[in-house]
N, C-alpha and C. Protein backbone atom coordinates (compact mmCIF):
# COMPACT_ATOMS: atom_id res chain seq x y z
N UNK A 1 61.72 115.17 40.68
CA UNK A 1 61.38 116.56 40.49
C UNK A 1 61.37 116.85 38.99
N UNK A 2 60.52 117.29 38.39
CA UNK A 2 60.40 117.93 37.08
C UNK A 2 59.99 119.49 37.08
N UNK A 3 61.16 119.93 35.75
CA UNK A 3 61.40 121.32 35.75
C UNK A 3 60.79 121.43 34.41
N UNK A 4 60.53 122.77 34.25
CA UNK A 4 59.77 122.86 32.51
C UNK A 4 60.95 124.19 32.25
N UNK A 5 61.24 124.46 31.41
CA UNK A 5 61.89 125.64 30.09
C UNK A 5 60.33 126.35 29.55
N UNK A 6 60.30 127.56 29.80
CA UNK A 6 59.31 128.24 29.26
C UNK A 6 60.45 129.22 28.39
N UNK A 7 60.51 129.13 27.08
CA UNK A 7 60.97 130.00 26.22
C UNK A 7 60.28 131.07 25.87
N UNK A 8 60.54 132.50 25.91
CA UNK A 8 59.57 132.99 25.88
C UNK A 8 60.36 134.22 23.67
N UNK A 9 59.51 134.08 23.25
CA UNK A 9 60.00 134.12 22.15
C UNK A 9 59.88 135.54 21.49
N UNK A 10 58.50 136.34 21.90
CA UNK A 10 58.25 137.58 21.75
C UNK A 10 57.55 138.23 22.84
N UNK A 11 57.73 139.92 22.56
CA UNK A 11 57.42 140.23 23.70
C UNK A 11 56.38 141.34 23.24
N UNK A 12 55.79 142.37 23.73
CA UNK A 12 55.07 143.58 23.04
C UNK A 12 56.40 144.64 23.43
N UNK A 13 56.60 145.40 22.43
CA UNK A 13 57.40 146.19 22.56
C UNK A 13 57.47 147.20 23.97
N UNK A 14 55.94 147.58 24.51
CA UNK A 14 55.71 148.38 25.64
C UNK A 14 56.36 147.45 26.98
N UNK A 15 56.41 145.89 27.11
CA UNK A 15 56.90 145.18 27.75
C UNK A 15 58.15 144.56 28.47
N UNK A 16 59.08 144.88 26.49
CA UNK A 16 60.53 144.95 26.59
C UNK A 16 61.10 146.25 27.13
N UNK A 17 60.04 147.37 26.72
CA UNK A 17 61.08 148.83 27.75
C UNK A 17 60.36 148.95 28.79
N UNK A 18 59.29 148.23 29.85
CA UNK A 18 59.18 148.06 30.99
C UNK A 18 60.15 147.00 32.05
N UNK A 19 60.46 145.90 30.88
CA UNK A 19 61.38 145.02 31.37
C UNK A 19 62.50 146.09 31.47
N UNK A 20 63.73 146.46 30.87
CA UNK A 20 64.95 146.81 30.48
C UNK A 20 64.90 147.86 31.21
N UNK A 21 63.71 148.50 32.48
CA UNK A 21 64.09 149.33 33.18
C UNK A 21 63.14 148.45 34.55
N UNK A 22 63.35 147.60 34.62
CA UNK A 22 63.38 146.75 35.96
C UNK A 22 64.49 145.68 36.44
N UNK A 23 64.35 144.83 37.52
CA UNK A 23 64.89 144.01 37.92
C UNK A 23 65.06 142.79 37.18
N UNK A 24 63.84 142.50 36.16
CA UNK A 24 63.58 141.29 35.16
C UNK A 24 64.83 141.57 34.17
N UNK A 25 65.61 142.47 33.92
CA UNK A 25 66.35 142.40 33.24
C UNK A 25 68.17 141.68 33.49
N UNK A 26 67.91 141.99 35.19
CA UNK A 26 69.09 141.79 35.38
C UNK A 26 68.54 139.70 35.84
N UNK A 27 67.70 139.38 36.58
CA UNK A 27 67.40 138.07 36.25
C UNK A 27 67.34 137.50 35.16
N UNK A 28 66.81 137.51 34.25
CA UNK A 28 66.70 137.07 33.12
C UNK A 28 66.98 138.12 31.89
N UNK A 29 68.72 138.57 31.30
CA UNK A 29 68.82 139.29 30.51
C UNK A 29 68.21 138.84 28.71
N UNK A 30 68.20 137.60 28.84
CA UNK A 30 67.43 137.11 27.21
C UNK A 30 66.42 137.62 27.42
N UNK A 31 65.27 138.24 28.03
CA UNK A 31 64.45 138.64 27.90
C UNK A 31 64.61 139.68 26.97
N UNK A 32 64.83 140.52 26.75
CA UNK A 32 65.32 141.97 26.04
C UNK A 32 65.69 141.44 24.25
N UNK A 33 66.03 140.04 24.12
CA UNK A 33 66.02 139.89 22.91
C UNK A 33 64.56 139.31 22.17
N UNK A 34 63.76 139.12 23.11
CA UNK A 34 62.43 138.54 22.86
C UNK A 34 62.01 139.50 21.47
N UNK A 35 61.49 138.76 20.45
CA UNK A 35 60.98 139.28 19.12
C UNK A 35 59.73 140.43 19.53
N UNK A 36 59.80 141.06 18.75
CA UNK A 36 58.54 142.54 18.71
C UNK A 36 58.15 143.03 17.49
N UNK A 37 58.65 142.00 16.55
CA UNK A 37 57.99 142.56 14.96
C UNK A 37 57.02 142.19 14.80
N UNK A 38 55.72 141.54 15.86
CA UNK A 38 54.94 141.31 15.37
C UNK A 38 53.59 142.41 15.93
N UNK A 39 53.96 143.13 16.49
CA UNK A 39 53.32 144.15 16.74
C UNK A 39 53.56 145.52 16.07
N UNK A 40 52.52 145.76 15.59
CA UNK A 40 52.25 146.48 14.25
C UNK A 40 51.34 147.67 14.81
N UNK A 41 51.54 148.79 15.21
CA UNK A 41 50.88 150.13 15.49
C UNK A 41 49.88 149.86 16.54
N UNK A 42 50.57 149.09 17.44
CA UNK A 42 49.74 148.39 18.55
C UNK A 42 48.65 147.70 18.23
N UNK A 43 48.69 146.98 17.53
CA UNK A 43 48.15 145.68 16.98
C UNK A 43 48.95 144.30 16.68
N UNK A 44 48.45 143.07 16.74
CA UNK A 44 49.10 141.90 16.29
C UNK A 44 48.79 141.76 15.20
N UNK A 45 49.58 141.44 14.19
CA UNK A 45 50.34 141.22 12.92
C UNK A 45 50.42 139.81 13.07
N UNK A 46 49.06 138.99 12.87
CA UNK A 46 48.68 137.88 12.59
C UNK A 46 49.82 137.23 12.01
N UNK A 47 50.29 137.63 10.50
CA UNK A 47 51.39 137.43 9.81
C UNK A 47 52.51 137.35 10.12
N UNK A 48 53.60 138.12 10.76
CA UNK A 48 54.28 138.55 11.65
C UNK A 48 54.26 137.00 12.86
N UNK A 49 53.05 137.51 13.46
CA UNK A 49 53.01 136.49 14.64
C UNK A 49 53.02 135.11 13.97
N UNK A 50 52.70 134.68 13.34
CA UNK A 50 52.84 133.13 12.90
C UNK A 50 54.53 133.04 12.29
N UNK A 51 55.29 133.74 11.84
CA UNK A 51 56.70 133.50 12.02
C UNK A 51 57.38 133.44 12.93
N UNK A 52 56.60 134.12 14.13
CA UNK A 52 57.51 133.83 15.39
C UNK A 52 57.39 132.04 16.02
N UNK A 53 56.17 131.75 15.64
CA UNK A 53 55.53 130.18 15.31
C UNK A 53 55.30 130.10 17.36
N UNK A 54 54.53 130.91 17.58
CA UNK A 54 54.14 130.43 19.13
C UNK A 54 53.63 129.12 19.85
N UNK A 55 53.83 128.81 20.44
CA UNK A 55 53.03 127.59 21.14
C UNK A 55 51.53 128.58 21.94
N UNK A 56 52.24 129.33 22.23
CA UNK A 56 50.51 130.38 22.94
C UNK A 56 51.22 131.53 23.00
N UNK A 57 49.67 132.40 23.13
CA UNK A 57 50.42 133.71 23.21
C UNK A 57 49.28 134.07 24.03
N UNK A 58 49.91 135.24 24.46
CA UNK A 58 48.89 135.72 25.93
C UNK A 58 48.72 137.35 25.53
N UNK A 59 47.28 137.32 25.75
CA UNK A 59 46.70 138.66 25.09
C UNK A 59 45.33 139.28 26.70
N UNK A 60 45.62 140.82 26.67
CA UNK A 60 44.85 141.27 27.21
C UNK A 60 43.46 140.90 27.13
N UNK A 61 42.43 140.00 28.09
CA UNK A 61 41.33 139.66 27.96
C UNK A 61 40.23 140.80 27.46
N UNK A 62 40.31 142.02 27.88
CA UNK A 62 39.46 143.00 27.45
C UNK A 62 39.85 143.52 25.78
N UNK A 63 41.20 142.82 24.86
CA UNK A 63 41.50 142.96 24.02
C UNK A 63 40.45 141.88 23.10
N UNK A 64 39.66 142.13 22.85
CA UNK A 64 38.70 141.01 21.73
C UNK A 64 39.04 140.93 20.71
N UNK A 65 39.17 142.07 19.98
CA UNK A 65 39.39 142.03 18.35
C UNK A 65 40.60 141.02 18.39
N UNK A 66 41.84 141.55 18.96
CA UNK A 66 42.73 140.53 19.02
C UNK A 66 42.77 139.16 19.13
N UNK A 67 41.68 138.48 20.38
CA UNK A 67 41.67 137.73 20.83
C UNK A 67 40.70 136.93 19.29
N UNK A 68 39.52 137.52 18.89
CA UNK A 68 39.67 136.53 17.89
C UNK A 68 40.04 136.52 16.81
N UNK A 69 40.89 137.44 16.35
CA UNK A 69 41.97 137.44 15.10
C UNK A 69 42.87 136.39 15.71
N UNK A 70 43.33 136.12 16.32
CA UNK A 70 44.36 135.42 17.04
C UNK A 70 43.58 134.01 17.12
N UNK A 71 42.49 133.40 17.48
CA UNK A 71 41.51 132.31 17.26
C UNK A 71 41.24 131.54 16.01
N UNK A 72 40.95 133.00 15.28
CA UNK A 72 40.53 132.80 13.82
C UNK A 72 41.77 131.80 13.21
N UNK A 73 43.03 132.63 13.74
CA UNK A 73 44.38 132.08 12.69
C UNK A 73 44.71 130.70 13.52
N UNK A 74 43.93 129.98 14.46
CA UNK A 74 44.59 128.64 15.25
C UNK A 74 45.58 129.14 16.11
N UNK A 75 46.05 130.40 16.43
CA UNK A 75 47.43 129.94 17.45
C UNK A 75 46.20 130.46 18.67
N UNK A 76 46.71 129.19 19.70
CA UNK A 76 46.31 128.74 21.13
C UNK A 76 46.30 130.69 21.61
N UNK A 77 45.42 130.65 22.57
CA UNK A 77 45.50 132.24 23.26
C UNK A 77 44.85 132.26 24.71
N UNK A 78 45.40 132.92 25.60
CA UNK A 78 45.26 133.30 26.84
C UNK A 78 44.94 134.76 26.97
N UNK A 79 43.75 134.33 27.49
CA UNK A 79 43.32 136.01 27.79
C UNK A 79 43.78 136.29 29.30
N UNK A 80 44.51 137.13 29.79
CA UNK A 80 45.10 137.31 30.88
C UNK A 80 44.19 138.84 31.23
N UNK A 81 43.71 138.75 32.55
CA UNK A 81 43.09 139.76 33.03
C UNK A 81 44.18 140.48 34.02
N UNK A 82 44.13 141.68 33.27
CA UNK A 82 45.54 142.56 33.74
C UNK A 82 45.18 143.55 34.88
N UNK A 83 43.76 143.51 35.26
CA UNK A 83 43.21 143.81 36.33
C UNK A 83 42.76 142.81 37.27
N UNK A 84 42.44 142.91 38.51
CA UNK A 84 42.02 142.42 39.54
C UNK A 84 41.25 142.95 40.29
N UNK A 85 39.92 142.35 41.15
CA UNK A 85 38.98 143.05 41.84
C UNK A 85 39.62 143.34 43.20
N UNK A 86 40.79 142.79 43.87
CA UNK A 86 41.77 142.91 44.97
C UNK A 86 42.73 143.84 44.92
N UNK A 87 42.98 144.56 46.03
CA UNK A 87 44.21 145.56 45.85
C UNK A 87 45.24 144.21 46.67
N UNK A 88 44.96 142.89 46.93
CA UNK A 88 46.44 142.37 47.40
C UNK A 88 47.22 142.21 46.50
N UNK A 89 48.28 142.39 46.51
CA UNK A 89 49.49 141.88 45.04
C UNK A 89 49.75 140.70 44.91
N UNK A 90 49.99 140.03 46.16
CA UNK A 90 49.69 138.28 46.57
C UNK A 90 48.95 137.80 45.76
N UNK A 91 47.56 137.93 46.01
CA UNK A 91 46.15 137.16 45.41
C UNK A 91 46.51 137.09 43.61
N UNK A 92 46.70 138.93 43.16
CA UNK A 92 47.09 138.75 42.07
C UNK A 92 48.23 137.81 41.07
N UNK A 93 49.22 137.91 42.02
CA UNK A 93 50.46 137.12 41.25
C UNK A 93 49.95 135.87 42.01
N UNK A 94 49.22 135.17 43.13
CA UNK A 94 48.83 133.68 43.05
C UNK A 94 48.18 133.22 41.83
N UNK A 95 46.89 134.34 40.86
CA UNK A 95 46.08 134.46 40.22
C UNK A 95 46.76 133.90 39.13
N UNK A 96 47.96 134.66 38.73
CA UNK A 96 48.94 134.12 37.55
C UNK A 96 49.45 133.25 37.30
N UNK A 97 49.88 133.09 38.69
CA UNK A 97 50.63 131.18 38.85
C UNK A 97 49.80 130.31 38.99
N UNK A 98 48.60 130.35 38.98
CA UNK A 98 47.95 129.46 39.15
C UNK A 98 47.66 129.04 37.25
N UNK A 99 47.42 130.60 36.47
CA UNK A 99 46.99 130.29 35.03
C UNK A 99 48.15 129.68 34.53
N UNK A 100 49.06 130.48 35.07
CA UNK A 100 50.74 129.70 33.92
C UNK A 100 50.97 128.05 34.44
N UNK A 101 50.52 127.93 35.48
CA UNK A 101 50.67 126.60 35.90
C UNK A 101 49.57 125.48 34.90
N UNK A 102 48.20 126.34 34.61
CA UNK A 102 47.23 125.79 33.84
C UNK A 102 47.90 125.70 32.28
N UNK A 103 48.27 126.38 31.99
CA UNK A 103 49.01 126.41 30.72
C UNK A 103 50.21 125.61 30.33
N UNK A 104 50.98 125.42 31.44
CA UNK A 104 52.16 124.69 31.22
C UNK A 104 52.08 122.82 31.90
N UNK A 105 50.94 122.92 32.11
CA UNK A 105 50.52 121.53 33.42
C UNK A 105 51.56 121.39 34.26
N UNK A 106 52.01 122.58 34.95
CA UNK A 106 52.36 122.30 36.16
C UNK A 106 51.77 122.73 37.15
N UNK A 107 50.67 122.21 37.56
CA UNK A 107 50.02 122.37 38.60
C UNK A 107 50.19 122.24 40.38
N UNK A 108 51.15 121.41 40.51
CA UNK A 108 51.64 121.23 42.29
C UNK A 108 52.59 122.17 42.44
N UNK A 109 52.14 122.66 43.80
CA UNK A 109 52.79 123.67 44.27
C UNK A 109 54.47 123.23 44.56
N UNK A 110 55.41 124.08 44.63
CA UNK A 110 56.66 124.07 45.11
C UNK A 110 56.62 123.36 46.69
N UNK A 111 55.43 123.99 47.65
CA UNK A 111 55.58 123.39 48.97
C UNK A 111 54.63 122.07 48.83
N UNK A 112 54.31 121.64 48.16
CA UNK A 112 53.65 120.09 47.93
C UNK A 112 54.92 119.41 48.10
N UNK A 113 55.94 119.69 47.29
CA UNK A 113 57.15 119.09 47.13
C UNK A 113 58.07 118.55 47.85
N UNK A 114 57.63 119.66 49.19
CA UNK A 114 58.93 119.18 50.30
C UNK A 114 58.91 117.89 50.82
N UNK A 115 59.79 117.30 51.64
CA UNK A 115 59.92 116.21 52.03
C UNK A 115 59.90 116.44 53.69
């Protein structure tokens, strides 16, 4: 069995006070220390963001400017579509695990696994 560590290093500030008033806080309380100086008047702070030194960073797909300021400077980027054409919540969060799985190469499912 192989497990991966996803460190997650910064967060958008609107994210950390959506976290810190959910359940994600009491699962995972390091979340809440996740860095946010690199968001700058709701913008990424190219500058900023390369001290946090990301392996990827995941940006609203309908966010462009970002997405290629973020290109331009080399750090890796995921455009995450924060909408869905489905009202199931299922389909959506399969939608995610399927990208974070693309991102992290873990691709086999948990029930592949069983014995």
């Amino acid at each position: 069995m192989v497990f991966y560590l996803i460190f997650l290093l910064g967060m958008h500030p609107n994210s950390i006070n959506a976290a810190s008033h959910s359940i994600l806080k009491d699962i995972s309380p390091d979340i809440l220390k996740a860095d946010t100086n690199f968001i700058k008047n709701g913008e990424v702070n190219i500058e900023e963001l390369i001290k946090v030194n990301p392996e990827v960073y995941c940006e609203i797909a309908t966010d462009e400017k970002s997405i290629n300021k973020l290109e331009e400077a080399g750090i890796p980027t995921v455009a995450l579509q924060a909408t869905a054409n489905s009202d199931d919540p299922l389909e959506i969060l399969n939608r995610w695990l399927t990208l974070t799985g693309k991102v992290t190469g873990t691709t086999e499912r948990p029930e592949n696994r069983r014995r």
